[in-house]
PDB file of N, CA and C in Angstrom:
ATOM      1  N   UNK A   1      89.174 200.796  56.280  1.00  0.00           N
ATOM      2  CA  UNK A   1      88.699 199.602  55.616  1.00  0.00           C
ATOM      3  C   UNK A   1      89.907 198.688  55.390  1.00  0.00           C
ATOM      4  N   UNK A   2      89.655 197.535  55.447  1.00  0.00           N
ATOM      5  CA  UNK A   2      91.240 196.763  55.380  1.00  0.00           C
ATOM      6  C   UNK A   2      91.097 196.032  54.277  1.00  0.00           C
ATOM      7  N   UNK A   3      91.936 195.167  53.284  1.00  0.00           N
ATOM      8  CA  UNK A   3      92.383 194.829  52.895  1.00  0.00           C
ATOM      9  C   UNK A   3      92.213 193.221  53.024  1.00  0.00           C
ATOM     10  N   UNK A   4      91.754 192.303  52.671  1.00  0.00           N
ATOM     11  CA  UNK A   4      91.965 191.578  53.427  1.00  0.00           C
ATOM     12  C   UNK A   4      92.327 189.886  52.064  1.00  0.00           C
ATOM     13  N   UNK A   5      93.119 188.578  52.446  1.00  0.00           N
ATOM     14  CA  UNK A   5      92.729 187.866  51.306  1.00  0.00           C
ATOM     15  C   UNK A   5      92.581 186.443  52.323  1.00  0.00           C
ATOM     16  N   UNK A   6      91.947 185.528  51.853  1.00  0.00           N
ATOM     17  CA  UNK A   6      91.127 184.350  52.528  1.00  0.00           C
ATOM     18  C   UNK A   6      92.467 183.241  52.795  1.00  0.00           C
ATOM     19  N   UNK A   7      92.597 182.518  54.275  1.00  0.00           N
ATOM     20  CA  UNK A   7      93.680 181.954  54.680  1.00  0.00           C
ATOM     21  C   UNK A   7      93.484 180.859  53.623  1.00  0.00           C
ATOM     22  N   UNK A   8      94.664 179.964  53.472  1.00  0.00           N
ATOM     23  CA  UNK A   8      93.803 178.524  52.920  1.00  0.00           C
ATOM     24  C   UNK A   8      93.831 177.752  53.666  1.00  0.00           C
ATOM     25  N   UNK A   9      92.766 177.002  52.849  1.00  0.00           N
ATOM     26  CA  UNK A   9      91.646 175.825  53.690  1.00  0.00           C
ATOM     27  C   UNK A   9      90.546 176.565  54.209  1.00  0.00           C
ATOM     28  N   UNK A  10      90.340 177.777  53.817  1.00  0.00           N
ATOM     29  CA  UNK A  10      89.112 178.427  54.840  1.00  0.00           C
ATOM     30  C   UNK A  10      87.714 178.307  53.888  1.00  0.00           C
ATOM     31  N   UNK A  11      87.014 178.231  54.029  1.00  0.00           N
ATOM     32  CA  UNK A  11      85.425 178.448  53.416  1.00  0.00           C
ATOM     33  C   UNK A  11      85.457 179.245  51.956  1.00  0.00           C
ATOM     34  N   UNK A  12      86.195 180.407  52.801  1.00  0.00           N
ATOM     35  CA  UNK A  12      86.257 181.707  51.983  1.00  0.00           C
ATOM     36  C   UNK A  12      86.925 181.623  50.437  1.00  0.00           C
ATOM     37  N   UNK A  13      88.395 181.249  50.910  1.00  0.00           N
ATOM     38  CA  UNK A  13      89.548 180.610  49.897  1.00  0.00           C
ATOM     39  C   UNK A  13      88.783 179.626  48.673  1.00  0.00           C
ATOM     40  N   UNK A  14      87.932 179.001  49.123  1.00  0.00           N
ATOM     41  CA  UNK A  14      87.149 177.813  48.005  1.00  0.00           C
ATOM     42  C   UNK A  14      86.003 178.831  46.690  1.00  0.00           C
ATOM     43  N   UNK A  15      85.408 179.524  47.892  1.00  0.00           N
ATOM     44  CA  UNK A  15      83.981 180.285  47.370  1.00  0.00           C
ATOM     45  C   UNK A  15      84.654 181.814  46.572  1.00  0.00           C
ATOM     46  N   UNK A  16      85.515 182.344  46.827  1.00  0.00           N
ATOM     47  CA  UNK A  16      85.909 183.471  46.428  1.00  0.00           C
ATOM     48  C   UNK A  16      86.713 183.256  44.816  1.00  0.00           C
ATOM     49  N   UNK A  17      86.902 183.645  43.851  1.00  0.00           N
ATOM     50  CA  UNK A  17      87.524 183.832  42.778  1.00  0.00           C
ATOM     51  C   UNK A  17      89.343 183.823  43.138  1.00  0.00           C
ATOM     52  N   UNK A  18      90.051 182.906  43.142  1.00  0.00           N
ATOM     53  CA  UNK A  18      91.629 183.715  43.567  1.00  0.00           C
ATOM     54  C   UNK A  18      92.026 184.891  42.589  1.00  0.00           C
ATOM     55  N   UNK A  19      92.673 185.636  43.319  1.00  0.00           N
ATOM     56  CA  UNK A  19      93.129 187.308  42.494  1.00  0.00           C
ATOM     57  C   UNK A  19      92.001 188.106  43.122  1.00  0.00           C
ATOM     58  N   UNK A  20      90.892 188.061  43.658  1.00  0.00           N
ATOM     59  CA  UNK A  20      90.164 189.107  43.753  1.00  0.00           C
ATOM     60  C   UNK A  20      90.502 190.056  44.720  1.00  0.00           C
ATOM     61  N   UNK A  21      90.097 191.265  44.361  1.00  0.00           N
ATOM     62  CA  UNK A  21      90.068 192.251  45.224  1.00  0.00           C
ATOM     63  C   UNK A  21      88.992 192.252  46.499  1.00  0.00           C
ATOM     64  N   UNK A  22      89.953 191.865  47.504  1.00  0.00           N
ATOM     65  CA  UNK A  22      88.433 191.539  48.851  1.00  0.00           C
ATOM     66  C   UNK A  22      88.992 193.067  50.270  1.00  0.00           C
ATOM     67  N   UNK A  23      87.571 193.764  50.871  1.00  0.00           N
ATOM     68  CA  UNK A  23      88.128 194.407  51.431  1.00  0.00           C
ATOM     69  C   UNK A  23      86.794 193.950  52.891  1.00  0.00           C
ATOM     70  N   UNK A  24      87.304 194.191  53.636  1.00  0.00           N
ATOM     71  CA  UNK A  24      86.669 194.211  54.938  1.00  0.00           C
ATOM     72  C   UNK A  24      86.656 195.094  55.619  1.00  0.00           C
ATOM     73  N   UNK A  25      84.968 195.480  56.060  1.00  0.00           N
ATOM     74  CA  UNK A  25      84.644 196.227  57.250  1.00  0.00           C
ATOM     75  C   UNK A  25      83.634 196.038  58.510  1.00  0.00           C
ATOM     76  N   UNK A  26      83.909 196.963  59.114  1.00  0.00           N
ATOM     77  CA  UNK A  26      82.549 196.756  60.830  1.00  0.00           C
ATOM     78  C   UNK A  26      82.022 198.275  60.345  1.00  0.00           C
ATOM     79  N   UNK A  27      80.595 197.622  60.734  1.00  0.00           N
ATOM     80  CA  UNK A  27      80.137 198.706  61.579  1.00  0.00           C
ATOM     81  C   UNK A  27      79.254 198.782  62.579  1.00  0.00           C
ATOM     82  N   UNK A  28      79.456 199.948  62.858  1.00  0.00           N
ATOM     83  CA  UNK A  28      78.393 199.792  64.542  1.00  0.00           C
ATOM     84  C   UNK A  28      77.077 199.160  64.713  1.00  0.00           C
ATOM     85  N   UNK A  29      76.578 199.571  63.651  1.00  0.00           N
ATOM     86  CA  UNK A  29      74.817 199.096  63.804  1.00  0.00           C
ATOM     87  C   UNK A  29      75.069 197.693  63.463  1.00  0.00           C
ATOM     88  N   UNK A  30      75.993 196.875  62.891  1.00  0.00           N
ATOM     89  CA  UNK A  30      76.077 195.591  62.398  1.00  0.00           C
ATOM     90  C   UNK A  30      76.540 194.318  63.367  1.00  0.00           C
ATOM     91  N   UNK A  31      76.500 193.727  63.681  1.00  0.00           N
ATOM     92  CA  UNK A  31      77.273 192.802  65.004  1.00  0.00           C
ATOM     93  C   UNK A  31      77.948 191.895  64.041  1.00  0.00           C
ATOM     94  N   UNK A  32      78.535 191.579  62.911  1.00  0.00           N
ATOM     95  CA  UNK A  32      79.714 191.125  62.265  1.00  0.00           C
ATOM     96  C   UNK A  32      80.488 191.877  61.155  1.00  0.00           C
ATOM     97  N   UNK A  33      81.593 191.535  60.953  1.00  0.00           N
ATOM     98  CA  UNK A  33      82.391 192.568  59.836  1.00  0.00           C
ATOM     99  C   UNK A  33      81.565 191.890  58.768  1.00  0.00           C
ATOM    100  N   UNK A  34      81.693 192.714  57.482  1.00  0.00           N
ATOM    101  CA  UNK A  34      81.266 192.058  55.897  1.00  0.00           C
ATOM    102  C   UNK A  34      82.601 192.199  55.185  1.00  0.00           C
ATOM    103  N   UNK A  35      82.526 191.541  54.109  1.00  0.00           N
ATOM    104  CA  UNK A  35      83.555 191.641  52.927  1.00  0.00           C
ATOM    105  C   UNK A  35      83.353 191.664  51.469  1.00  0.00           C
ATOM    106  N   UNK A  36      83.230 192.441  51.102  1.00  0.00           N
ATOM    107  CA  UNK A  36      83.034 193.079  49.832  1.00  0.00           C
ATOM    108  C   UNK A  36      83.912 192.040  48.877  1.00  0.00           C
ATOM    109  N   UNK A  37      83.766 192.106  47.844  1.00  0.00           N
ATOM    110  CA  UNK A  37      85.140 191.790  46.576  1.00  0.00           C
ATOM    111  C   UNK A  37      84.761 191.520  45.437  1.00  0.00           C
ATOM    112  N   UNK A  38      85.569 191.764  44.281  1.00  0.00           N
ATOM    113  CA  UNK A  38      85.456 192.234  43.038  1.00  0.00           C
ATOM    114  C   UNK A  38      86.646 190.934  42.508  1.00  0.00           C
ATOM    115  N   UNK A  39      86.253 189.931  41.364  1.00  0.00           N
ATOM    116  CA  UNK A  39      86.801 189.099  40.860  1.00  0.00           C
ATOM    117  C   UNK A  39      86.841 189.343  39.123  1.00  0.00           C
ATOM    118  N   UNK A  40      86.600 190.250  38.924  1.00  0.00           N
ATOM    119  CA  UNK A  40      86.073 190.350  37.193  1.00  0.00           C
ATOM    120  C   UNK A  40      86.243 189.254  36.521  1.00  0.00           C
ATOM    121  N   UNK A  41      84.996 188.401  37.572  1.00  0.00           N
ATOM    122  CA  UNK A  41      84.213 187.543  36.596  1.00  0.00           C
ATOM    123  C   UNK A  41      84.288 187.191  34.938  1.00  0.00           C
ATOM    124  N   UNK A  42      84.058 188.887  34.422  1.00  0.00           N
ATOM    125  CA  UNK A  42      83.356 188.734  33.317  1.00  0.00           C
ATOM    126  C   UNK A  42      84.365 189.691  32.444  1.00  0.00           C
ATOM    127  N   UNK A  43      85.680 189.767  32.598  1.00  0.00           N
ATOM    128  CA  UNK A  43      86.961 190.531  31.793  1.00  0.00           C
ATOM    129  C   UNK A  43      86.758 192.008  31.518  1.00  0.00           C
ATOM    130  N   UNK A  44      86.180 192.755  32.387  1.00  0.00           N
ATOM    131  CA  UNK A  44      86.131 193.914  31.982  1.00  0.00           C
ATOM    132  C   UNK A  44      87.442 194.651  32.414  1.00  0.00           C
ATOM    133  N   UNK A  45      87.314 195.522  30.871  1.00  0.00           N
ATOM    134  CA  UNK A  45      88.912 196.251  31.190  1.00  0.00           C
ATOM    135  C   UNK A  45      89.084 197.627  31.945  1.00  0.00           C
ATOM    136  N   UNK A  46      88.542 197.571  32.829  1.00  0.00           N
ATOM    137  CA  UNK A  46      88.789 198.541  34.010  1.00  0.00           C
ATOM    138  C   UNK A  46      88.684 198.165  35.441  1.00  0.00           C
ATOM    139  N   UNK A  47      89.022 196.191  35.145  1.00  0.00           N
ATOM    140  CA  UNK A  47      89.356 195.721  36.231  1.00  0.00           C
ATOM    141  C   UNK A  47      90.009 194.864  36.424  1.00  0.00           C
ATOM    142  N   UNK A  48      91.030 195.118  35.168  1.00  0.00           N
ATOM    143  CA  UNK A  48      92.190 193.943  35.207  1.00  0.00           C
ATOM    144  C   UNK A  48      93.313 194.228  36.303  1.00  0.00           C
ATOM    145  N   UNK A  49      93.699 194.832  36.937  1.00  0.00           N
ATOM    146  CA  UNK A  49      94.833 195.083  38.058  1.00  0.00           C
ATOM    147  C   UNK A  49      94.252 194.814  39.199  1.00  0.00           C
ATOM    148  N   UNK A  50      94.857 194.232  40.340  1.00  0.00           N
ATOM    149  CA  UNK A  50      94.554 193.980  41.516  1.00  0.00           C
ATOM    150  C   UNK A  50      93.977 195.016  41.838  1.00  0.00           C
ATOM    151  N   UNK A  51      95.195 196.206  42.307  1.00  0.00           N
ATOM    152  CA  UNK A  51      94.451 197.519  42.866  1.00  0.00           C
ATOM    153  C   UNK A  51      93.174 198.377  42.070  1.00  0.00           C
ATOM    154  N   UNK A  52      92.638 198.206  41.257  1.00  0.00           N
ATOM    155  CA  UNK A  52      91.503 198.286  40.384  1.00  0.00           C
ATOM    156  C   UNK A  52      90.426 197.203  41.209  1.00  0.00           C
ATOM    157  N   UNK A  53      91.014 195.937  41.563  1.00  0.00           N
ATOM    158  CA  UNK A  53      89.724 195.578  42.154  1.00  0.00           C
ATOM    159  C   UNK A  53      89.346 195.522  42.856  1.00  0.00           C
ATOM    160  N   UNK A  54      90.586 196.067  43.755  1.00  0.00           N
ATOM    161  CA  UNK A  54      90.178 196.624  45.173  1.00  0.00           C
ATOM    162  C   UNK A  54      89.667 197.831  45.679  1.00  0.00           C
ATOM    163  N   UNK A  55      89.613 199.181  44.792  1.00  0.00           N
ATOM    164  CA  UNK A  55      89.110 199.819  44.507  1.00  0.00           C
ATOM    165  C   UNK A  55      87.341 199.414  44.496  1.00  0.00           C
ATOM    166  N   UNK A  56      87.606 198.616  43.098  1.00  0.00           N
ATOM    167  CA  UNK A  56      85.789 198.562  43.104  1.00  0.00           C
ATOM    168  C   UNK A  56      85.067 197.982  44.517  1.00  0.00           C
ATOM    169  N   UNK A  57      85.362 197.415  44.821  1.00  0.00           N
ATOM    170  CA  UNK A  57      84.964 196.634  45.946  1.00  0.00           C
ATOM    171  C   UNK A  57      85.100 197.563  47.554  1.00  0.00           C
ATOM    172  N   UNK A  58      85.953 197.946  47.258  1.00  0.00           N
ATOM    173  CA  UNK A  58      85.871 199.018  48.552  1.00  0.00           C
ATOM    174  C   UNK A  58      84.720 199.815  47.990  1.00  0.00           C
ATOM    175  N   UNK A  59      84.694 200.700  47.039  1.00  0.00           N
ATOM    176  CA  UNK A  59      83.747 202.004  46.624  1.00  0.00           C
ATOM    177  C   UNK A  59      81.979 200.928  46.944  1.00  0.00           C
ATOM    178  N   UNK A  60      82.085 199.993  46.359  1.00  0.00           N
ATOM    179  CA  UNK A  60      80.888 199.297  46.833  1.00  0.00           C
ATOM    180  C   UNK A  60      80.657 198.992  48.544  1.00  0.00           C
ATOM    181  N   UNK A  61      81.625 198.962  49.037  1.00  0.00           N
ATOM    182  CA  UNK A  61      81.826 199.082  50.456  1.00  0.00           C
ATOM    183  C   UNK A  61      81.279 199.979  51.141  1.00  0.00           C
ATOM    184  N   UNK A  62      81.515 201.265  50.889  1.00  0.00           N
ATOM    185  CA  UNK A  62      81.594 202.674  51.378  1.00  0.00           C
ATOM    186  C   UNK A  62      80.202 203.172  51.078  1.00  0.00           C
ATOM    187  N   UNK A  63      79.946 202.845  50.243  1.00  0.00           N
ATOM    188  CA  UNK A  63      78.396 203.243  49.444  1.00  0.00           C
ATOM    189  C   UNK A  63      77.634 202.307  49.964  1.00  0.00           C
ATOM    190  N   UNK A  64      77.901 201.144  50.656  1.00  0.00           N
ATOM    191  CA  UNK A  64      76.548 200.049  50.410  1.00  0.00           C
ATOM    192  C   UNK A  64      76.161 199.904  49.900  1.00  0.00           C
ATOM    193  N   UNK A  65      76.261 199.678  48.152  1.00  0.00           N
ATOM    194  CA  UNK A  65      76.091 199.097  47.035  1.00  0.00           C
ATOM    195  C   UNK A  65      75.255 197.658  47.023  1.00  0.00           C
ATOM    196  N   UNK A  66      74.168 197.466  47.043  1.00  0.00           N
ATOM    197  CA  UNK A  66      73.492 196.622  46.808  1.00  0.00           C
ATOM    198  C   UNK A  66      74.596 195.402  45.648  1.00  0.00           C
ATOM    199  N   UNK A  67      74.819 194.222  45.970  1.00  0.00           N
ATOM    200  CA  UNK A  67      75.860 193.520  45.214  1.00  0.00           C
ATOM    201  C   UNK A  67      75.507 192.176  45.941  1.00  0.00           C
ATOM    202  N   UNK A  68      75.864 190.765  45.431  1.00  0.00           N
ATOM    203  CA  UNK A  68      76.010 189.865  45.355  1.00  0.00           C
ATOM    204  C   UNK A  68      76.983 189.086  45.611  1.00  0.00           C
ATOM    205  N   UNK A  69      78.052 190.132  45.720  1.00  0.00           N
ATOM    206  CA  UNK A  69      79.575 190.231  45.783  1.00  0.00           C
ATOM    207  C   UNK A  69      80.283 190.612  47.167  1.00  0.00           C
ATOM    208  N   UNK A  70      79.579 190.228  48.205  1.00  0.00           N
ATOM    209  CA  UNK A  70      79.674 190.443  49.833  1.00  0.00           C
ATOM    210  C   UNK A  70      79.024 189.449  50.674  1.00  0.00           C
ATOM    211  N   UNK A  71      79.741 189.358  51.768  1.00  0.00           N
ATOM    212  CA  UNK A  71      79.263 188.067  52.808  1.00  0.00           C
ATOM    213  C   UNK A  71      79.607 188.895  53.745  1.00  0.00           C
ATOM    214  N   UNK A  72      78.613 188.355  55.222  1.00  0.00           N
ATOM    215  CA  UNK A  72      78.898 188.364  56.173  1.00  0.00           C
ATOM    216  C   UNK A  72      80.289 187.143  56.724  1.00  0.00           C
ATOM    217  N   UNK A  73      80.730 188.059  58.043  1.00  0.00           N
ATOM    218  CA  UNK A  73      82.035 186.877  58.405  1.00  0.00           C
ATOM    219  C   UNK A  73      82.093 186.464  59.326  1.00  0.00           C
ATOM    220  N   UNK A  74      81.891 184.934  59.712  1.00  0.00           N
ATOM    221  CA  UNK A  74      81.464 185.052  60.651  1.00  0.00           C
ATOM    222  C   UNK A  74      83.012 184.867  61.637  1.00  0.00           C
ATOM    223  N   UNK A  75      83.856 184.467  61.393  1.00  0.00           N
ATOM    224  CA  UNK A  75      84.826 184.305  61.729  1.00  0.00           C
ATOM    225  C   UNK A  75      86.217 185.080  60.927  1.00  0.00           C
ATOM    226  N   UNK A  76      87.123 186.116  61.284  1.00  0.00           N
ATOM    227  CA  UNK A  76      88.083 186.985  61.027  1.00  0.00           C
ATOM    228  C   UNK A  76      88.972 185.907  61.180  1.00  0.00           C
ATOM    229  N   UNK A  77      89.321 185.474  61.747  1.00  0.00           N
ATOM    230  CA  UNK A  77      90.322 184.312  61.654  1.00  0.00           C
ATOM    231  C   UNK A  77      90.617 183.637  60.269  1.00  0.00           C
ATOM    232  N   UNK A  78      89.230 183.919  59.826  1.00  0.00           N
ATOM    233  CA  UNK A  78      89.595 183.087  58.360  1.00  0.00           C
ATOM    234  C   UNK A  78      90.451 183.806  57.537  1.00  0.00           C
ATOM    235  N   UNK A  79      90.905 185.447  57.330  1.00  0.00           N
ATOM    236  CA  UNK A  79      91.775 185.988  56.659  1.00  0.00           C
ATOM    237  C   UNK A  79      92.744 186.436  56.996  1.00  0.00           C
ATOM    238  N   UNK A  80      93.811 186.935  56.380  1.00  0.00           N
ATOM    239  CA  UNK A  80      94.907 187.483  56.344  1.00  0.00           C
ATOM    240  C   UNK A  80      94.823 189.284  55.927  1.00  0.00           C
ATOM    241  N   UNK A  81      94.757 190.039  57.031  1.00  0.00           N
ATOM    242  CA  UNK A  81      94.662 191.230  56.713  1.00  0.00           C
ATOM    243  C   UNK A  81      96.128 192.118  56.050  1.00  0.00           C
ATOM    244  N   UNK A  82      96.171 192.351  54.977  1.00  0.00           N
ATOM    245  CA  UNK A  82      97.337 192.616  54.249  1.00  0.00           C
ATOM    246  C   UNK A  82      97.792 194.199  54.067  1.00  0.00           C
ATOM    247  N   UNK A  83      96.689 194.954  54.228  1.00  0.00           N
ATOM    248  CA  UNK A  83      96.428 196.797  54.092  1.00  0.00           C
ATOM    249  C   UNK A  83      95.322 197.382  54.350  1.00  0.00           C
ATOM    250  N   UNK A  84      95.535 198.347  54.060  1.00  0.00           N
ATOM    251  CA  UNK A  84      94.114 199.376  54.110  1.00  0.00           C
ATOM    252  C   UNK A  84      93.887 200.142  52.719  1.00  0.00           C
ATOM    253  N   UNK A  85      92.082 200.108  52.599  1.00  0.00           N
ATOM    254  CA  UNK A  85      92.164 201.333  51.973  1.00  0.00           C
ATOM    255  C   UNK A  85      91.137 202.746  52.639  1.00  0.00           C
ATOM    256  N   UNK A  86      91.523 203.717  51.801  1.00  0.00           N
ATOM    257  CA  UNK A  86      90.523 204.788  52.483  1.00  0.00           C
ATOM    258  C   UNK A  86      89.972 205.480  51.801  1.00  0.00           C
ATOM    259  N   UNK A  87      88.728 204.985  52.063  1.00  0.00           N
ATOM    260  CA  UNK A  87      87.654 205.784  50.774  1.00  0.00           C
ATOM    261  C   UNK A  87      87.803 207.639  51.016  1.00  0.00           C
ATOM    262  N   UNK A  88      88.286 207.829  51.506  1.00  0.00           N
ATOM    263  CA  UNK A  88      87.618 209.152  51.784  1.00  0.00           C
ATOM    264  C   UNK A  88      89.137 210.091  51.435  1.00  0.00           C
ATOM    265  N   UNK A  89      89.664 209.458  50.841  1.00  0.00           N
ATOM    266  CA  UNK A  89      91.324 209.741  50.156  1.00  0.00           C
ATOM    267  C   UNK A  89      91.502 209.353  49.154  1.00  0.00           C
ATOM    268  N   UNK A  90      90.277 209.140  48.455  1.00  0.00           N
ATOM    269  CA  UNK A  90      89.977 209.002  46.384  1.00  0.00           C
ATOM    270  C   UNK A  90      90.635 206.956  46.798  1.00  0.00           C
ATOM    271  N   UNK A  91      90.351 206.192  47.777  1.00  0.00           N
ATOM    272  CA  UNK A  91      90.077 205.031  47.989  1.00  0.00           C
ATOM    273  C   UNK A  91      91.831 204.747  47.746  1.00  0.00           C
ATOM    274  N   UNK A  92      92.764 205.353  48.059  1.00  0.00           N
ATOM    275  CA  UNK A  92      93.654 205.252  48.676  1.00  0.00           C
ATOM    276  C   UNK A  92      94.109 203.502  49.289  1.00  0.00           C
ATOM    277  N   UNK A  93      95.486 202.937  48.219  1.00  0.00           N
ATOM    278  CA  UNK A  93      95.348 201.713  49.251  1.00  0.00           C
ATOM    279  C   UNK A  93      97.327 201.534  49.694  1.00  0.00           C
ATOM    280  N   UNK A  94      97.093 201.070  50.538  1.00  0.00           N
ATOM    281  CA  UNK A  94      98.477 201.083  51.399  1.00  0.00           C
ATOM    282  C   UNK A  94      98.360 199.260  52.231  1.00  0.00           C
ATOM    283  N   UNK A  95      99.320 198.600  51.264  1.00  0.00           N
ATOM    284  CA  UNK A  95      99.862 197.516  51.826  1.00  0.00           C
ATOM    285  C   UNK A  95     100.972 197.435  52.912  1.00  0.00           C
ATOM    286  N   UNK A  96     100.848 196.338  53.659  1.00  0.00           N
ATOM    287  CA  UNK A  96     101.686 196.433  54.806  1.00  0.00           C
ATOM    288  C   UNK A  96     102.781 195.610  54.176  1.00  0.00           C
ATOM    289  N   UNK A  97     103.875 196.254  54.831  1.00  0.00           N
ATOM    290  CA  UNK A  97     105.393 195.309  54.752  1.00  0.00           C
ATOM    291  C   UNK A  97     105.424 193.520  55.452  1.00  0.00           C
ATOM    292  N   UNK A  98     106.056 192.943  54.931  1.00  0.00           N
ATOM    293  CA  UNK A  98     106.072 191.541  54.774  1.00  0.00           C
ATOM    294  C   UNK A  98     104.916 190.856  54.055  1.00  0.00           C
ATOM    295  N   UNK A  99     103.825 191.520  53.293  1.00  0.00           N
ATOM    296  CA  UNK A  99     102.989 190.742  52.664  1.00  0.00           C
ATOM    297  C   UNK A  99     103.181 190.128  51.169  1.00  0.00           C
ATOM    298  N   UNK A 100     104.270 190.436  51.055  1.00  0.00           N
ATOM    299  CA  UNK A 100     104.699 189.883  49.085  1.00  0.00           C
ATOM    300  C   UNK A 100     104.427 188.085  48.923  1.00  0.00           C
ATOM    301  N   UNK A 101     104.648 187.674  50.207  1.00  0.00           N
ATOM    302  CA  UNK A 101     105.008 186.120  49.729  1.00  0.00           C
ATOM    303  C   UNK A 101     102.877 185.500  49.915  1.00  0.00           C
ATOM    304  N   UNK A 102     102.392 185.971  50.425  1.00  0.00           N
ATOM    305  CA  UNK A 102     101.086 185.681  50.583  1.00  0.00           C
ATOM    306  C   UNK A 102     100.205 186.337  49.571  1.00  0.00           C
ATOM    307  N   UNK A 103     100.357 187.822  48.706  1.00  0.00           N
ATOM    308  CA  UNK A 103      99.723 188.536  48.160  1.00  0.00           C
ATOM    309  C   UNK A 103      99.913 187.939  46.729  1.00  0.00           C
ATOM    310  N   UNK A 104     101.905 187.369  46.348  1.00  0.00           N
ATOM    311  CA  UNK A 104     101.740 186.621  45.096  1.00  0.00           C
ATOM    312  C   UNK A 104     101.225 185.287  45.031  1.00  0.00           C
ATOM    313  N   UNK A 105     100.908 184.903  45.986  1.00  0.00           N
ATOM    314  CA  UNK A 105     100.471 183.343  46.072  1.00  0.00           C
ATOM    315  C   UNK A 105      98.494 183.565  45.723  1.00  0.00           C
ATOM    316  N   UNK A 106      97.984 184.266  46.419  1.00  0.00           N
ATOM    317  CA  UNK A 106      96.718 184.693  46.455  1.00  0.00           C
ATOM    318  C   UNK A 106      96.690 185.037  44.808  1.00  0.00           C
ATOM    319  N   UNK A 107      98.060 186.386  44.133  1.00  0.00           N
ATOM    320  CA  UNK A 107      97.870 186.790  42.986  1.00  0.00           C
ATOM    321  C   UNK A 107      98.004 185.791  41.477  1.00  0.00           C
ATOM    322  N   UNK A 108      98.905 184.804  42.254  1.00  0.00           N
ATOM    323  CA  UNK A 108      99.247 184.075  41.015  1.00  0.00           C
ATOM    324  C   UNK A 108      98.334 183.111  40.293  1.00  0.00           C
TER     325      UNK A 108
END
């Protein structure tokens, strides 16, 4: 599952919460990736840290969690894929090297 945060100027970047935890996946039966993500909206305190909301949003991922909080994409171009996580390793997340200057800009 990757990691992913919205280029700017893209669709995504406007409609999404900045700071949120957004993760992207494919699957076979599907003919576009989706993207999950978790913005805590609403201040709950077990989702104040980035990696907390990337967490939630993946686990809603993995499960197919009925949510409000996912789009189809129609275009990958629009993001910046930054890591992975892996649900199946207690949702496990691993950022890639050179992403600090895009991840604090997205975070700040």
């Amino acid at each position: 599952m990757k990691i992913v945060i919205p280029k700017k100027g893209s669709y995504f970047r406007e409609s999404i919460k900045k700071g949120s935890g957004i993760v992207m996946l494919t699957r076979p039966n599907f003919p576009i990736p989706v993207i999950y993500y978790e913005g805590n909206l609403y201040g709950s305190s077990n989702l104040e840290t980035y990696d907390e909301r990337i967490k939630c949003a993946a686990r809603r991922a993995h499960t197919q969690y009925p949510t409000v909080w996912r789009s189809g994409v129609l275009d990958i171009d629009e993001f910046e894929i930054i890591g992975k996580c892996y649900p199946e390793h207690d949702y496990y997340i691993e950022f890639f090297d050179g992403i600090d200057p895009i991840l604090n800009e997205w975070l700040d």
